[in-house]
C-alpha atoms as a PDB file:
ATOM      1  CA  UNK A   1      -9.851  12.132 -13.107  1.00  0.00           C
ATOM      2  CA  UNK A   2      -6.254  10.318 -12.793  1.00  0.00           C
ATOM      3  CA  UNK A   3      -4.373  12.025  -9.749  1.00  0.00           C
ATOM      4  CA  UNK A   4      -0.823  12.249  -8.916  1.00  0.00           C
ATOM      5  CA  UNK A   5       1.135  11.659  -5.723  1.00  0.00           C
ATOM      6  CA  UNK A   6       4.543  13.270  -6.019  1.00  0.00           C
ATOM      7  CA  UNK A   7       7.419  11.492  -4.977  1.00  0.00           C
ATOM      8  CA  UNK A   8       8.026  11.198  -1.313  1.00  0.00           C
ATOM      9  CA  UNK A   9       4.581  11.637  -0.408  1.00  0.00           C
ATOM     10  CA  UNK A  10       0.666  10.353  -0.036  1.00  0.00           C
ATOM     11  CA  UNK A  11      -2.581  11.619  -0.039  1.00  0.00           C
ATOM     12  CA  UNK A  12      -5.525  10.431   1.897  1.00  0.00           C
ATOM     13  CA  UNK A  13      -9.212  10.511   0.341  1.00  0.00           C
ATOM     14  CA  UNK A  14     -13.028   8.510   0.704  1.00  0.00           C
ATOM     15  CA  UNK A  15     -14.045   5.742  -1.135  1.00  0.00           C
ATOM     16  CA  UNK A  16     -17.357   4.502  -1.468  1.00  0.00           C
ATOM     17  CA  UNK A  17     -18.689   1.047  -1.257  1.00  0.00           C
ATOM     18  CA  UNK A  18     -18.825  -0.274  -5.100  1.00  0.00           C
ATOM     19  CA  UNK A  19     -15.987   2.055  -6.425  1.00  0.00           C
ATOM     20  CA  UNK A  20     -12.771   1.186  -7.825  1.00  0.00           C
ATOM     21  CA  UNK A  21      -9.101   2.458  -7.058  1.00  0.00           C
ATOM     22  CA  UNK A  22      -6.596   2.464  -9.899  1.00  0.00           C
ATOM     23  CA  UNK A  23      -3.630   2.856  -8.562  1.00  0.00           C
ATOM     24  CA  UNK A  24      -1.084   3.162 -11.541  1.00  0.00           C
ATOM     25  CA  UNK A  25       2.522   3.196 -12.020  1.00  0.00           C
ATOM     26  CA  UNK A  26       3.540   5.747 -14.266  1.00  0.00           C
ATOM     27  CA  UNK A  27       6.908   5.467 -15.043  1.00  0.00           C
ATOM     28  CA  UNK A  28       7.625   1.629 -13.525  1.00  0.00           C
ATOM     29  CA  UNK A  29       9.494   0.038 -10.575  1.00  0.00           C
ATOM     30  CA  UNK A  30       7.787   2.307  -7.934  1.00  0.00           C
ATOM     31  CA  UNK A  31       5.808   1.096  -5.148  1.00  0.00           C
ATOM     32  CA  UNK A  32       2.836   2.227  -3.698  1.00  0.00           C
ATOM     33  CA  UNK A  33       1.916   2.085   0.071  1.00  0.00           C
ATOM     34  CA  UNK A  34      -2.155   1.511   0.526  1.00  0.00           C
ATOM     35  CA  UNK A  35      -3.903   1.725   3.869  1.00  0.00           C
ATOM     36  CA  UNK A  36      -7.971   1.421   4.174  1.00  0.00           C
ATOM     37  CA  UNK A  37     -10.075   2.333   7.540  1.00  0.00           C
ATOM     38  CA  UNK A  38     -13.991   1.396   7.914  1.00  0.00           C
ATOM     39  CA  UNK A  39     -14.997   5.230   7.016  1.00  0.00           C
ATOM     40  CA  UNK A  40     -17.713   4.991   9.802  1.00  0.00           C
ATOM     41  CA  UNK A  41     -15.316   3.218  11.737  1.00  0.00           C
ATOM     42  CA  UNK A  42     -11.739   4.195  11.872  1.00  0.00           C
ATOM     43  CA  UNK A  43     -10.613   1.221  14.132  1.00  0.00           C
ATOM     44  CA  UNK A  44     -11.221  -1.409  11.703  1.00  0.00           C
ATOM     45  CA  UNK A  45      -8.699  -1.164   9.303  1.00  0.00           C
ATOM     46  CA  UNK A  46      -7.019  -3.880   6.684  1.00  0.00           C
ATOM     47  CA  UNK A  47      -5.055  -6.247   8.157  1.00  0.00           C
ATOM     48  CA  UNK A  48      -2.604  -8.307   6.575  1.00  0.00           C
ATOM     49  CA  UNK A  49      -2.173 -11.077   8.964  1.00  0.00           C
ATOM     50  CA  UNK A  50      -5.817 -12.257   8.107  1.00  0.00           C
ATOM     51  CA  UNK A  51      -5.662 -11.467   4.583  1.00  0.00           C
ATOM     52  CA  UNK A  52      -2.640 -14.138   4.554  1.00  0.00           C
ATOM     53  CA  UNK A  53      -3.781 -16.385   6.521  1.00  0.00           C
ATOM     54  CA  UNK A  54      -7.426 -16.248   4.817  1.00  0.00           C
ATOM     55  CA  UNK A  55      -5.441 -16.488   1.548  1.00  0.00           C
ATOM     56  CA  UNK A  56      -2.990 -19.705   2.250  1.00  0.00           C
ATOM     57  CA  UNK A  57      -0.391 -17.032   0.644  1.00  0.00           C
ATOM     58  CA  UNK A  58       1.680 -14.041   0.875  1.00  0.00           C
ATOM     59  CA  UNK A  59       1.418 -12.988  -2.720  1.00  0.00           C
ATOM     60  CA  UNK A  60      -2.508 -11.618  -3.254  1.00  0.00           C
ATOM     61  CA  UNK A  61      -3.812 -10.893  -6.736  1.00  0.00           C
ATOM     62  CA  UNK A  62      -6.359 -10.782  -8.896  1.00  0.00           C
ATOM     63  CA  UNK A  63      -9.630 -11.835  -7.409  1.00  0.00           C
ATOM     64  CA  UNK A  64      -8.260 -11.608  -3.865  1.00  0.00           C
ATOM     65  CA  UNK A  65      -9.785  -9.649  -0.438  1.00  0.00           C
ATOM     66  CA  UNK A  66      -8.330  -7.894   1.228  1.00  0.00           C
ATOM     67  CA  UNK A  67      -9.752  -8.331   4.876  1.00  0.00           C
ATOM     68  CA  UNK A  68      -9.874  -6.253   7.848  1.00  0.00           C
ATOM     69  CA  UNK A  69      -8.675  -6.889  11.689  1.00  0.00           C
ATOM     70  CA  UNK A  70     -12.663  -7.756  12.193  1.00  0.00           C
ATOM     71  CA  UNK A  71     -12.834 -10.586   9.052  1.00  0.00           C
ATOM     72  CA  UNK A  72     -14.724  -8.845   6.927  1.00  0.00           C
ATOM     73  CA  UNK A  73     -13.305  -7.897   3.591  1.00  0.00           C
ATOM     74  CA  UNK A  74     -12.890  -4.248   2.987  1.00  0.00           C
ATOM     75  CA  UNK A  75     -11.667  -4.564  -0.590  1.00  0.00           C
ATOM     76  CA  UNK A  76     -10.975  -7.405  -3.628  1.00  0.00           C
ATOM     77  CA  UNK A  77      -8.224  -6.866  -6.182  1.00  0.00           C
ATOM     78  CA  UNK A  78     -10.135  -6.413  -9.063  1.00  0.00           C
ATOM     79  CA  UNK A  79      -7.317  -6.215 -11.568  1.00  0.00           C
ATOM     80  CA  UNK A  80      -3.780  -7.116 -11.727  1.00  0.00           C
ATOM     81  CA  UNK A  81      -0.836  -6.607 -14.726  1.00  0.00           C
ATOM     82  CA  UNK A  82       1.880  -7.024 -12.130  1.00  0.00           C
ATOM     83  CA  UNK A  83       0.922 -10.025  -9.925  1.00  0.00           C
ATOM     84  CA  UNK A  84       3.489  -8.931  -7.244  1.00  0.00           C
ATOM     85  CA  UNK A  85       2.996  -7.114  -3.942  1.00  0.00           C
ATOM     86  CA  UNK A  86       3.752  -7.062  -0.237  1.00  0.00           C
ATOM     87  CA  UNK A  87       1.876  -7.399   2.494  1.00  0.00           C
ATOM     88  CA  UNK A  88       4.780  -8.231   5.178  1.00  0.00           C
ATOM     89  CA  UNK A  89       6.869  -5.638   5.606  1.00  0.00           C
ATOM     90  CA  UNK A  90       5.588  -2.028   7.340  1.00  0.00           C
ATOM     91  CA  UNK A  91       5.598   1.611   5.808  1.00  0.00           C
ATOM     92  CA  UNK A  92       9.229   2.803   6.110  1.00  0.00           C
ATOM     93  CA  UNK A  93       9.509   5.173   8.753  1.00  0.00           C
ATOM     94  CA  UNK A  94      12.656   7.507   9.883  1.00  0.00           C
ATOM     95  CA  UNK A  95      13.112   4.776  12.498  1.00  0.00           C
ATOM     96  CA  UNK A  96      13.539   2.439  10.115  1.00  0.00           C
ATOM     97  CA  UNK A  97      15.566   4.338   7.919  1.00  0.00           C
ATOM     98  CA  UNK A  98      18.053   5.125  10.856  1.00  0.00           C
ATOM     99  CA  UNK A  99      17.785   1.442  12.575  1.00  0.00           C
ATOM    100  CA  UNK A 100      18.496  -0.174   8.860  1.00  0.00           C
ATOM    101  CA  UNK A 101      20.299   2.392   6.539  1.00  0.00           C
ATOM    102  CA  UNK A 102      21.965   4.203   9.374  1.00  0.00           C
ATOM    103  CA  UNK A 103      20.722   7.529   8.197  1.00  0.00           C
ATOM    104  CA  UNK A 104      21.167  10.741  10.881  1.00  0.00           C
ATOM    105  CA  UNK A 105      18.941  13.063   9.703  1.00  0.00           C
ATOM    106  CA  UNK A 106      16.537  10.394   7.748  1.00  0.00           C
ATOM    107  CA  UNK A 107      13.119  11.427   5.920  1.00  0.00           C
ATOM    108  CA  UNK A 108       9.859  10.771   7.576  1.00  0.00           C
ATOM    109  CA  UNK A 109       9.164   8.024   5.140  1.00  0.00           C
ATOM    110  CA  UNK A 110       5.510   6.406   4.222  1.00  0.00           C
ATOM    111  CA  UNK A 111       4.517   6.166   7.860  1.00  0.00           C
ATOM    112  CA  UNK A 112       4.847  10.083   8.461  1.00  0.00           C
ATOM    113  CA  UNK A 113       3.783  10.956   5.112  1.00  0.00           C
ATOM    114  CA  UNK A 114       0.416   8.801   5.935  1.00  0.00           C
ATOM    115  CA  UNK A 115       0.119  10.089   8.706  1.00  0.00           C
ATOM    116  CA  UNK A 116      -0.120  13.461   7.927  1.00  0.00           C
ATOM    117  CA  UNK A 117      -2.482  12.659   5.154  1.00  0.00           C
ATOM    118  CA  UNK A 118      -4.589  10.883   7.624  1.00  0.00           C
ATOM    119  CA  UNK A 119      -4.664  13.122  10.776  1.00  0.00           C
ATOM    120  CA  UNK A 120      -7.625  15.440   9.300  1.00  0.00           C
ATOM    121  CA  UNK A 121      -9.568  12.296   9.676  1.00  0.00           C
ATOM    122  CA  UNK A 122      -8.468  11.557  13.609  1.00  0.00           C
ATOM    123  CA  UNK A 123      -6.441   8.813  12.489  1.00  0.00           C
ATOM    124  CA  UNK A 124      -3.050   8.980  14.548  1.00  0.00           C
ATOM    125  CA  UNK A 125       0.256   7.238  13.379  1.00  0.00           C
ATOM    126  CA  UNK A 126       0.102   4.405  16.029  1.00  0.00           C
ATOM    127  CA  UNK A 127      -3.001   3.377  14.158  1.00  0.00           C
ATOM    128  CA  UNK A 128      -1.861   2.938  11.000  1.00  0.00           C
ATOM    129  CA  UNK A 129      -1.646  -0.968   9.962  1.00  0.00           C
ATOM    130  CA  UNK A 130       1.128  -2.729   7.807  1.00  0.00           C
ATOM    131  CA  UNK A 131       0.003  -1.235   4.560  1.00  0.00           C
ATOM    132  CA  UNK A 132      -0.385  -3.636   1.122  1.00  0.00           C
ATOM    133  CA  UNK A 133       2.568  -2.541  -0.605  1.00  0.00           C
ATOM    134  CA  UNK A 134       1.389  -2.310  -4.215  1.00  0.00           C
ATOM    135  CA  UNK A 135       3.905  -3.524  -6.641  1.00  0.00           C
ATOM    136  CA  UNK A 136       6.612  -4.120  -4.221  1.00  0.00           C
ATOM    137  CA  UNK A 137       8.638  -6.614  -4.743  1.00  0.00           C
ATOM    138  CA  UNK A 138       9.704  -9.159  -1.171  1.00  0.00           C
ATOM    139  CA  UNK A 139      10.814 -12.391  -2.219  1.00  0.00           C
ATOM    140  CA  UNK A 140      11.367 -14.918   0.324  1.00  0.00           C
ATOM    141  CA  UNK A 141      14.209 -17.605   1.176  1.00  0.00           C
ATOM    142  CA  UNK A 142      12.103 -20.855   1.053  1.00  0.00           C
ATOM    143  CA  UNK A 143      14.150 -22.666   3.664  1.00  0.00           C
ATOM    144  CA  UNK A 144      15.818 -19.580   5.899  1.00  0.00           C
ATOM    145  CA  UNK A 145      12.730 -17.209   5.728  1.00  0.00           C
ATOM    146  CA  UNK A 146      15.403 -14.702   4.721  1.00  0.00           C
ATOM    147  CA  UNK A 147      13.390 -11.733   2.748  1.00  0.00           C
ATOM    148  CA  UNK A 148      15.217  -9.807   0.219  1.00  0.00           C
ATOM    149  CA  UNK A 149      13.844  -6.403  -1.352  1.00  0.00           C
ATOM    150  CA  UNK A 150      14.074  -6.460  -4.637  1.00  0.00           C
ATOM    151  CA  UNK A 151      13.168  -4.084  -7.233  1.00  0.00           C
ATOM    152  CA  UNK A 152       9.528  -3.928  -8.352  1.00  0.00           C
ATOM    153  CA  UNK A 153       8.470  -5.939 -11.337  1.00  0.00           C
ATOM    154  CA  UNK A 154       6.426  -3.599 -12.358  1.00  0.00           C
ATOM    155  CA  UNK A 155       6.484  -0.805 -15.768  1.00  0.00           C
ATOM    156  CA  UNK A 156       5.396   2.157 -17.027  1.00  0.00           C
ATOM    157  CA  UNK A 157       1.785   2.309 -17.003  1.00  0.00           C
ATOM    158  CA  UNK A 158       1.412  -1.008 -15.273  1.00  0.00           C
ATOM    159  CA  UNK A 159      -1.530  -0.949 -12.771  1.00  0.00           C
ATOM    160  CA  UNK A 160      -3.747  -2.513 -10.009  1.00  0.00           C
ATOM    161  CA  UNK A 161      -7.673  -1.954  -9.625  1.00  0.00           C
ATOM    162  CA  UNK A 162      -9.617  -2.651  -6.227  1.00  0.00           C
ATOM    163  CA  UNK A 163     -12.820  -2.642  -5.384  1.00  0.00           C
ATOM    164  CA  UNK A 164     -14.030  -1.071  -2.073  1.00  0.00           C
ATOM    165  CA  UNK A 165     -16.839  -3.417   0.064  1.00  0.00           C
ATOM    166  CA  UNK A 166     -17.800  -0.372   1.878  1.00  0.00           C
ATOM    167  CA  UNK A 167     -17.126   2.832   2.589  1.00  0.00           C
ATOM    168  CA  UNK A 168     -13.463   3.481   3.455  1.00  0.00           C
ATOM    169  CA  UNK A 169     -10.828   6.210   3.836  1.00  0.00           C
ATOM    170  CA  UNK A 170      -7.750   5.310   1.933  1.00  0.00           C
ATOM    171  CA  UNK A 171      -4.219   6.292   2.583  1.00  0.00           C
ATOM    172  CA  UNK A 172      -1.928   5.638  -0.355  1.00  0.00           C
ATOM    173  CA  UNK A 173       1.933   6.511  -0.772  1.00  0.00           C
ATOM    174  CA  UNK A 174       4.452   7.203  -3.358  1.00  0.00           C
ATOM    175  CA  UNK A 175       7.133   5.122  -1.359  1.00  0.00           C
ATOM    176  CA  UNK A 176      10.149   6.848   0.183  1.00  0.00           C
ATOM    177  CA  UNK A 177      12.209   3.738   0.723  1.00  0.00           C
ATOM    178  CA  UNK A 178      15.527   3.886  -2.215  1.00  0.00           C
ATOM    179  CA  UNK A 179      15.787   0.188  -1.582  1.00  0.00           C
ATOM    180  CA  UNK A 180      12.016  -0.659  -2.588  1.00  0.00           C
ATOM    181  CA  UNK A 181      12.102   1.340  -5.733  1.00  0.00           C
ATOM    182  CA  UNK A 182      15.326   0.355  -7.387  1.00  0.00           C
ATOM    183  CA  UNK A 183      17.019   3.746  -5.803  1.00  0.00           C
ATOM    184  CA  UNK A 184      15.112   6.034  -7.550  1.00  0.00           C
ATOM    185  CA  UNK A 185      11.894   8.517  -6.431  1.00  0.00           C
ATOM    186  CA  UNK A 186       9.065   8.390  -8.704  1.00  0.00           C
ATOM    187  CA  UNK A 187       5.762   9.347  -8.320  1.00  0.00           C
ATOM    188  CA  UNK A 188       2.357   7.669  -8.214  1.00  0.00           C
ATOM    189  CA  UNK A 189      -0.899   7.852 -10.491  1.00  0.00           C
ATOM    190  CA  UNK A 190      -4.362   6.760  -9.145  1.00  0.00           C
ATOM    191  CA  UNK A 191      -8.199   7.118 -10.617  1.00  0.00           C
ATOM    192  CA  UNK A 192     -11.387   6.674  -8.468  1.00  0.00           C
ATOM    193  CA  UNK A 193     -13.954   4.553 -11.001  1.00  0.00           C
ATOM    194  CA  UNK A 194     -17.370   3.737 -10.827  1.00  0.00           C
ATOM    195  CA  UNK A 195     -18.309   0.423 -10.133  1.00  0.00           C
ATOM    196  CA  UNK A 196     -19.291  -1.824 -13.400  1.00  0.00           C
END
């Protein structure tokens, strides 16, 4: 069954060792925010500074883990038509929105709206990782470091599969963040598969 997150939101749901997440973009150039917690264990949880540095690279694809804070891998990109996401930059937040955009009454952004969707589970906002931004799009100045957020590369009905290696509770976002989805709000398709 294919699910939708509406704009501005997330969901949080189980997914068992062996099964895949489709997480699909319906209508292009929206972004996705994707946490994962050990399901028996909520305080391992996907980290991206070991899935870089595991990786040699900031952009992780096809055949990729995705490792957690303890070094195991808690999921592998299975499939891949866009090639491009983050896994630098942290769920947008109010805070960030008024620290960056300036914005006095700003909207709770990915962080709150995972956090909601997460609480149920005893998972508290402080917990929550830097999430793999699925098809955002954070190029980077090779010789400043300067990052620029640019819009996603990806289309309608462009996707990305994973594969959990073990049980997990996912958190996954239709981004709030104008600047990560070319200034528009669209919303997010996913699909829990059996394994193959």
């Amino acid at each position: 069954m294919i699910h939708t997150i509406a704009p501005r939101s997330g969901v949080a749901f189980e997914l068992k060792r062996d099964e895949r997440l489709k997480v699909i973009d319906p209508q292009g150039e929206q972004v996705a925010d994707l946490v994962a917690f050990n399901r028996n264990d909520a305080a391992e949880a996907i980290s991206s500074g070991r899935s870089i540095d595991y990786a040699s690279r900031i952009y992780l694809s096809t055949g990729d883990p995705i490792y957690s804070n303890r070094s195991r891998v808690m999921l592998r990109i299975a499939e891949d038509t866009v090639g491009r996401h983050d896994f630098l930059l942290s769920p947008c937040s109010a805070e960030m929105f008024r620290i960056i955009y300036g914005d006095a009454q700003p909207h709770r952004g990915c962080l709150g709206n995972l956090a909601e969707a997460l609480a149920p589970y005893g998972i508290a906002a402080d917990a929550i990782p830097t999430a793999f931004n699925v098809f955002m799009n954070v190029p980077i100045d090779p010789l400043t470091g300067v990052i620029r957020v640019e819009p996603p590369l990806s289309r309608a009905g462009d996707y990305i599969v994973f594969e959990a290696q073990m049980d997990l509770l996912i958190g996954l976002t239709a981004c709030s963040a104008g600047q990560s989805n070319n200034f528009a709000y669209k919303p997010i398709r996913y699909e829990v598969l059996g394994h193959e």
